[in-house]
Protein backbone atom coordinates (compact mmCIF):
# COMPACT_ATOMS: atom_id res chain seq x y z
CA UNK A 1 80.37 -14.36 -20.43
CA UNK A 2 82.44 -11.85 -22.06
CA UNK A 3 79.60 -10.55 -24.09
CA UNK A 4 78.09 -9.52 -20.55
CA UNK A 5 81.05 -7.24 -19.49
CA UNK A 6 79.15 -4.22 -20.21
CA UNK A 7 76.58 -5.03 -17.93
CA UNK A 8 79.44 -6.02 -15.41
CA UNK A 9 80.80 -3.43 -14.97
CA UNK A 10 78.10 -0.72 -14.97
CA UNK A 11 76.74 -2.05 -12.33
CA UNK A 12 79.88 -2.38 -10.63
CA UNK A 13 80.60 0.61 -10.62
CA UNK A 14 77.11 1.73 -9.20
CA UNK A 15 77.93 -0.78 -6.20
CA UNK A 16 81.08 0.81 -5.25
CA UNK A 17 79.25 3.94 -5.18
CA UNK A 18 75.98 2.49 -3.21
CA UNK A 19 78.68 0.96 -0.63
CA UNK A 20 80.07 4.47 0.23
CA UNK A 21 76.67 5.88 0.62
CA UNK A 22 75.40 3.08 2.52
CA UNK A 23 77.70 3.05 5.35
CA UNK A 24 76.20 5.87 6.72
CA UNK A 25 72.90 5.13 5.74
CA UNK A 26 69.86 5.17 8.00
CA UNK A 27 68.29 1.37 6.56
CA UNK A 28 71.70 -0.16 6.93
CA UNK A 29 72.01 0.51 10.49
CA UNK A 30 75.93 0.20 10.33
CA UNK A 31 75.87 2.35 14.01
CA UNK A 32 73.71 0.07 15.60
CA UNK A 33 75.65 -3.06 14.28
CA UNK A 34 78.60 -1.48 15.41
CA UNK A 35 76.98 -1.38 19.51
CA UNK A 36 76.13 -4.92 19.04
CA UNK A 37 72.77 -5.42 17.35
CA UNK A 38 72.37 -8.43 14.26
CA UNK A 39 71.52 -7.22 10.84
CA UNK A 40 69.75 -10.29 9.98
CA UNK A 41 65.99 -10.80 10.23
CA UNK A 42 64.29 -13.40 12.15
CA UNK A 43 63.18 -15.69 9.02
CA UNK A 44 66.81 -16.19 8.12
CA UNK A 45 68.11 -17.38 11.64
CA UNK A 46 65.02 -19.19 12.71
CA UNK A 47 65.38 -21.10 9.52
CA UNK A 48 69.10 -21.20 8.87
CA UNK A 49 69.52 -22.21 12.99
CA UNK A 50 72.71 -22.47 14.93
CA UNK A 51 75.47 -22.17 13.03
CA UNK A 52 77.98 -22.44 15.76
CA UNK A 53 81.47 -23.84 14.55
CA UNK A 54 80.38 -24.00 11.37
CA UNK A 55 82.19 -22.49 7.98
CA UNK A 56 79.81 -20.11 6.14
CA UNK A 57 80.18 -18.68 2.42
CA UNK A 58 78.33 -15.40 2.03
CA UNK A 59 77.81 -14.72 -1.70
CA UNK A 60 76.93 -10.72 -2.80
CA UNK A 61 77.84 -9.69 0.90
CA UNK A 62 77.51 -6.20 0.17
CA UNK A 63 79.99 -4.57 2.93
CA UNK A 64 79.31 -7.57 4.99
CA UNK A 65 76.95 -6.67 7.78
CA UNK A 66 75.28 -9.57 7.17
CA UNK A 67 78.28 -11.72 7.06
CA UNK A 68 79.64 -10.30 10.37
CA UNK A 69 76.20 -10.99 12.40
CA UNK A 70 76.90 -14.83 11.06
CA UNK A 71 80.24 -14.84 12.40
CA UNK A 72 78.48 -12.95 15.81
CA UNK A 73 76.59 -16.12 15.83
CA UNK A 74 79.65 -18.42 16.06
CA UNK A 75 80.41 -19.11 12.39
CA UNK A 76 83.47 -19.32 10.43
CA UNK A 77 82.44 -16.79 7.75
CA UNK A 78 83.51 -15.31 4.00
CA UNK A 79 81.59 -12.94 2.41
CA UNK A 80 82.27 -12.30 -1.40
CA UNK A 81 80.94 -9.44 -3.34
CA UNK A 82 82.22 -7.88 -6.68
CA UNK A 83 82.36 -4.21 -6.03
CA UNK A 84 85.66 -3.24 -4.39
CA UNK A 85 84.57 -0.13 -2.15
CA UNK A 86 82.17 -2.66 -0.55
CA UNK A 87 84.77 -5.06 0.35
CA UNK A 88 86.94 -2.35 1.44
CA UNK A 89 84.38 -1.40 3.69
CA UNK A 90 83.58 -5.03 5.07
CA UNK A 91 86.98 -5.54 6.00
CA UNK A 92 87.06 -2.36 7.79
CA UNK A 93 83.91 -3.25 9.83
CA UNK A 94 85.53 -6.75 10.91
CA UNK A 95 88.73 -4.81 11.89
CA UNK A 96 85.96 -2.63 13.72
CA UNK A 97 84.30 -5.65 15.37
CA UNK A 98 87.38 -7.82 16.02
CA UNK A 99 85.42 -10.71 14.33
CA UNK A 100 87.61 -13.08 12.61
CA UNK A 101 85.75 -12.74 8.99
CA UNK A 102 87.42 -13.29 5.61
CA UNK A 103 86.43 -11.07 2.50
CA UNK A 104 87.20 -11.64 -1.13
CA UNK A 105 86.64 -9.40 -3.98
CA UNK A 106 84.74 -11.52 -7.04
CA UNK A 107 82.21 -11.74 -9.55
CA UNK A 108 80.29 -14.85 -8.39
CA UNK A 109 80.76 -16.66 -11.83
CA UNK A 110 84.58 -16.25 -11.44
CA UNK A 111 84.56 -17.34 -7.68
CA UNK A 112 85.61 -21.19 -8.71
CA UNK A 113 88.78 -19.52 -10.10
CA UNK A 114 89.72 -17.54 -6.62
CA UNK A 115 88.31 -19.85 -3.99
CA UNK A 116 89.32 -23.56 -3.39
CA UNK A 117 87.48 -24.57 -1.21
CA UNK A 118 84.17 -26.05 -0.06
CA UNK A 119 81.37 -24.81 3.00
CA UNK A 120 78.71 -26.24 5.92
CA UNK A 121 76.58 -23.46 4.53
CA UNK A 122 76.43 -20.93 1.42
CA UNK A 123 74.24 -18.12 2.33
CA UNK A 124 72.82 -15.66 0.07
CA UNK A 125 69.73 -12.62 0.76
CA UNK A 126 67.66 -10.33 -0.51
CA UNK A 127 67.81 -8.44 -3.81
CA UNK A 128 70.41 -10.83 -5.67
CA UNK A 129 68.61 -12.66 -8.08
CA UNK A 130 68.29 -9.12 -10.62
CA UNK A 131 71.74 -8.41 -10.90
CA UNK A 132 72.43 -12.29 -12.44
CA UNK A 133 72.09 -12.91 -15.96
CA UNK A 134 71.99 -16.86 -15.64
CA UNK A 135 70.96 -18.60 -12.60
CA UNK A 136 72.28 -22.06 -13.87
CA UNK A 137 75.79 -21.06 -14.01
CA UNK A 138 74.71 -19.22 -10.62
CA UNK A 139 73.14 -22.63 -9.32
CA UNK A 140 76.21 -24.78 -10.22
CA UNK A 141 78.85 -22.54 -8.48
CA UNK A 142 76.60 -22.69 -5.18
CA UNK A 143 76.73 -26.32 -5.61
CA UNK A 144 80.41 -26.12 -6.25
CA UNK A 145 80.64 -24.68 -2.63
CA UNK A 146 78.89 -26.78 -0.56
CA UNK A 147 80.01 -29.45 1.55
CA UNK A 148 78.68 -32.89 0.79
CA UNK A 149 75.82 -32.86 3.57
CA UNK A 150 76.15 -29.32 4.01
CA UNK A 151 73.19 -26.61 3.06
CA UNK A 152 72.38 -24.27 0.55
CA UNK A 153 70.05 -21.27 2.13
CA UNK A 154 68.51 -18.53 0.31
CA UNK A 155 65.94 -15.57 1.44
CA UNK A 156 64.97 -13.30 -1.49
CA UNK A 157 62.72 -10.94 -2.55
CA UNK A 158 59.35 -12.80 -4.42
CA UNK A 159 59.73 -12.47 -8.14
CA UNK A 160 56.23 -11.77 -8.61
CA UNK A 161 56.48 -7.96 -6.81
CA UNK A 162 59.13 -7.08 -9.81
CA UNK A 163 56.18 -7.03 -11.70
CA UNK A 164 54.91 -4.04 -10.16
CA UNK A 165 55.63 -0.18 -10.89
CA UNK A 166 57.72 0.68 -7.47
CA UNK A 167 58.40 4.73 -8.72
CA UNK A 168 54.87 5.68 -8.55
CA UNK A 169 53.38 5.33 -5.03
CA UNK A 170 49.65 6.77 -6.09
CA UNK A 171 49.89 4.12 -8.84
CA UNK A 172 49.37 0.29 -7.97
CA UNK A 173 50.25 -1.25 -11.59
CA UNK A 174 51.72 -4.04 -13.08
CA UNK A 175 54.75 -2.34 -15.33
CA UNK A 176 57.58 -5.58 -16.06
CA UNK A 177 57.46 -9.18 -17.23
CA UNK A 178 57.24 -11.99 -14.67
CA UNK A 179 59.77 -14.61 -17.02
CA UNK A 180 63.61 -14.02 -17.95
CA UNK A 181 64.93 -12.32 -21.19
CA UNK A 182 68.64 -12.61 -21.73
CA UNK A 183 68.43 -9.00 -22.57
CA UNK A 184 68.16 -6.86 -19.81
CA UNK A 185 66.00 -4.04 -18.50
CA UNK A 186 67.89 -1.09 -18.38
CA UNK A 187 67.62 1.51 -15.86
CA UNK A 188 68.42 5.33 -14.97
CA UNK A 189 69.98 5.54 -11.61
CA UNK A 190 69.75 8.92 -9.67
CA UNK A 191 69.72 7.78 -5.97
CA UNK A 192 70.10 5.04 -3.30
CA UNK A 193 67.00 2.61 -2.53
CA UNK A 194 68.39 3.47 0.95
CA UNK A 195 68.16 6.48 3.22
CA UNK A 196 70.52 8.54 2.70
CA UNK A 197 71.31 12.52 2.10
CA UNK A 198 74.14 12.42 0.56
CA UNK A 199 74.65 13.13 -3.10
CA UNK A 200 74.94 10.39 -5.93
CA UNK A 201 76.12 10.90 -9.43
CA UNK A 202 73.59 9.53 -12.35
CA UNK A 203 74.63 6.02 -13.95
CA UNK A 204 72.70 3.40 -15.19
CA UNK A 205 72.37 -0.53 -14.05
CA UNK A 206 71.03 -3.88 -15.40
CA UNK A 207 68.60 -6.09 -14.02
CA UNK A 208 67.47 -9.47 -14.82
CA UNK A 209 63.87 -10.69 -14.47
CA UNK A 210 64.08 -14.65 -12.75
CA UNK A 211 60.23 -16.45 -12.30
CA UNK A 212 60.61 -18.80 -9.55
CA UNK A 213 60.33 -22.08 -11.44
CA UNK A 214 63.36 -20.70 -12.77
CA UNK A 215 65.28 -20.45 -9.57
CA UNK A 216 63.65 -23.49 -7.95
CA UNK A 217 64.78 -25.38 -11.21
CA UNK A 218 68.43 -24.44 -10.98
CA UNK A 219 68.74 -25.17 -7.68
CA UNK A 220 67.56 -28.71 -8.17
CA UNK A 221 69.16 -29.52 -11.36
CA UNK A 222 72.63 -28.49 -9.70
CA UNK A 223 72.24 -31.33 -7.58
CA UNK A 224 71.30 -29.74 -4.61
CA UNK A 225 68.01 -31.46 -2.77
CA UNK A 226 65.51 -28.77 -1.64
CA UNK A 227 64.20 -29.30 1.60
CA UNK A 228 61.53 -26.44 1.55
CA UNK A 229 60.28 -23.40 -0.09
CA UNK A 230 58.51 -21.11 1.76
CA UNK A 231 56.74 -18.21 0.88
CA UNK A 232 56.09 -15.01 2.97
CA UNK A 233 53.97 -11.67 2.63
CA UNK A 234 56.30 -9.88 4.34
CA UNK A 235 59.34 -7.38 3.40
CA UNK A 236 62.43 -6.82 5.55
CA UNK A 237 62.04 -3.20 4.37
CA UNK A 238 59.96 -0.55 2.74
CA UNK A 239 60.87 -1.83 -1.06
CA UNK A 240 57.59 -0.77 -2.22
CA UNK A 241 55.73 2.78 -1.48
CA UNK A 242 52.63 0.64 -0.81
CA UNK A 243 54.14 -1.98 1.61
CA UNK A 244 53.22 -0.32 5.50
CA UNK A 245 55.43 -1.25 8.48
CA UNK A 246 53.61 -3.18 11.21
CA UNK A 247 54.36 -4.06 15.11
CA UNK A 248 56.52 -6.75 14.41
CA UNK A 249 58.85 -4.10 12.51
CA UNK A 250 57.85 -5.96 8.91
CA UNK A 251 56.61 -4.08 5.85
CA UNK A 252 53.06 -5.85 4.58
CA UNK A 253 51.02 -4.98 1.73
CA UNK A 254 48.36 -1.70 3.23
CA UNK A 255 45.35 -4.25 2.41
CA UNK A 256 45.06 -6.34 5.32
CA UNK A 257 42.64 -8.90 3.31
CA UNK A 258 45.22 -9.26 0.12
CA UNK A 259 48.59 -10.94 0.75
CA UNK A 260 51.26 -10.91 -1.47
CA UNK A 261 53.91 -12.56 -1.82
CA UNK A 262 57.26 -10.38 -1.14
CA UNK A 263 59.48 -12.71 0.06
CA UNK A 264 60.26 -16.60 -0.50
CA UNK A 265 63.08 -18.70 1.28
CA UNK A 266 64.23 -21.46 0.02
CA UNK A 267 66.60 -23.94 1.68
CA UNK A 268 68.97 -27.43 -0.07
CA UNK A 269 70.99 -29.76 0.99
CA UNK A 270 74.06 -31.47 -0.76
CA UNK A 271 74.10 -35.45 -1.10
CA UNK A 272 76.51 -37.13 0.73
CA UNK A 273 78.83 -38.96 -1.64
């Protein structure tokens, strides 16, 4: 993948800068985690279910909020992530917490190389797909990590709301391609999706478009056996200026009688030898 490394490590180096401005962020909630509250949303643990005692491989962790609520829930937990300042940051937070949690810098394709060994679960979530150039290779190193008998669990934004213009909020259009180029779209970065005031310095990043016969079709030829996919019209938070938060602290599309599809779970097992 060398002829990728430009891609790499732009938007590497926008992830060590979103993982300083996130800390303090008001959607990342790092103060309430810190008093005791979960970061993860009720689809993932109603689905993923107790994962007491079990060993748990969290794959683009981010600084590991996500992978710390895991271990809150009694697993044995590694998050992974290729930007530094984020891993930094997630070890910091389990010094914070006390939690026994394990964090290793690494590009997911070169994970193989740094980690030798094997998981009850891999875990990934939400807005991981689009920085991946090939979700084969991507499929086959999840598969590396699972246990024989062990799962494979994935929540994730629905491909099909990349399609839409999400800079224009008076403007409900369809603006990318549902199906993956090799080439990426290329984009100017000026701020955080999340709240935040503080500043941010201009860089670009590159995103991949996945359809979801793609994904579904990488998992399976892996040689992981998927149990379910299931597919929500819900969002875990405002990604869209036309998604409205309801009771159940959800974002939905404003049009009560039109559901879309903004995110899709999807989880596999590993055969048993």
């Amino acid at each position: 993948m060398k002829h990728l490394k430009k891609y790499f490590e732009a938007n590497q180096k926008m992830w060590n800068e979103f993982a300083k401005i996130h800390y303090d962020s008001k959607t990342y909630k790092t103060k309430d985690f810190l008093e005791g509250e979960t970061t993860l949303n009720s689809i993932e643990l109603e689905e993923l279910g107790d994962v007491k005692g079990k060993t748990l491989l969290h794959l683009q962790c981010h600084f590991g909020l996500d992978t710390l609520s895991w271990a809150r829930e009694g697993a044995t937990v590694t998050g992974v992530d290729f930007s530094r300042e984020a891993i930094k940051l997630a070890k910091k937070l389990g010094e914070l917490t006390q939690l026994d949690a394990r964090f290793i810098e690494s590009n997911i394709y070169d994970l193989p190389e740094v980690l030798d060994e094997q998981f009850d679960i891999v875990f990934t979530s939400y807005g991981v797909h689009c920085w991946l150039p090939d979700l084969q290779r991507w499929a086959e190193v999840v598969e590396h990590f699972v246990e024989p008998g062990g799962v494979f669990y994935i929540a994730e934004f629905h491909p099909v709301i990349w399609m839409f213009d999400n800079e224009n909020s008076d403007d409900f259009k369809l603006k990318y391609s549902y199906f993956h180029d090799p080439e990426p779209y290329q984009f100017d970065v000026d701020g955080s999706y999340a709240e935040t005031e503080q500043e941010f310095e201009p860089c670009v990043d590159y995103e991949w478009a996945h359809g979801m016969g793609e994904v579904v079709t990488s998992i399976a030829q892996a040689g992981l056996r998927i149990e379910y996919l299931h597919e929500f019209p819900l969002a875990c938070f405002q990604s869209f200026p036309f998604l409205k938060q309801r009771d159940d602290g959800y974002w939905y599309y404003e049009d009560p009688d039109i559901q879309l599809p903004l995110i899709y779970s999807i989880r596999a097992r590993k055969s048993m030898p």
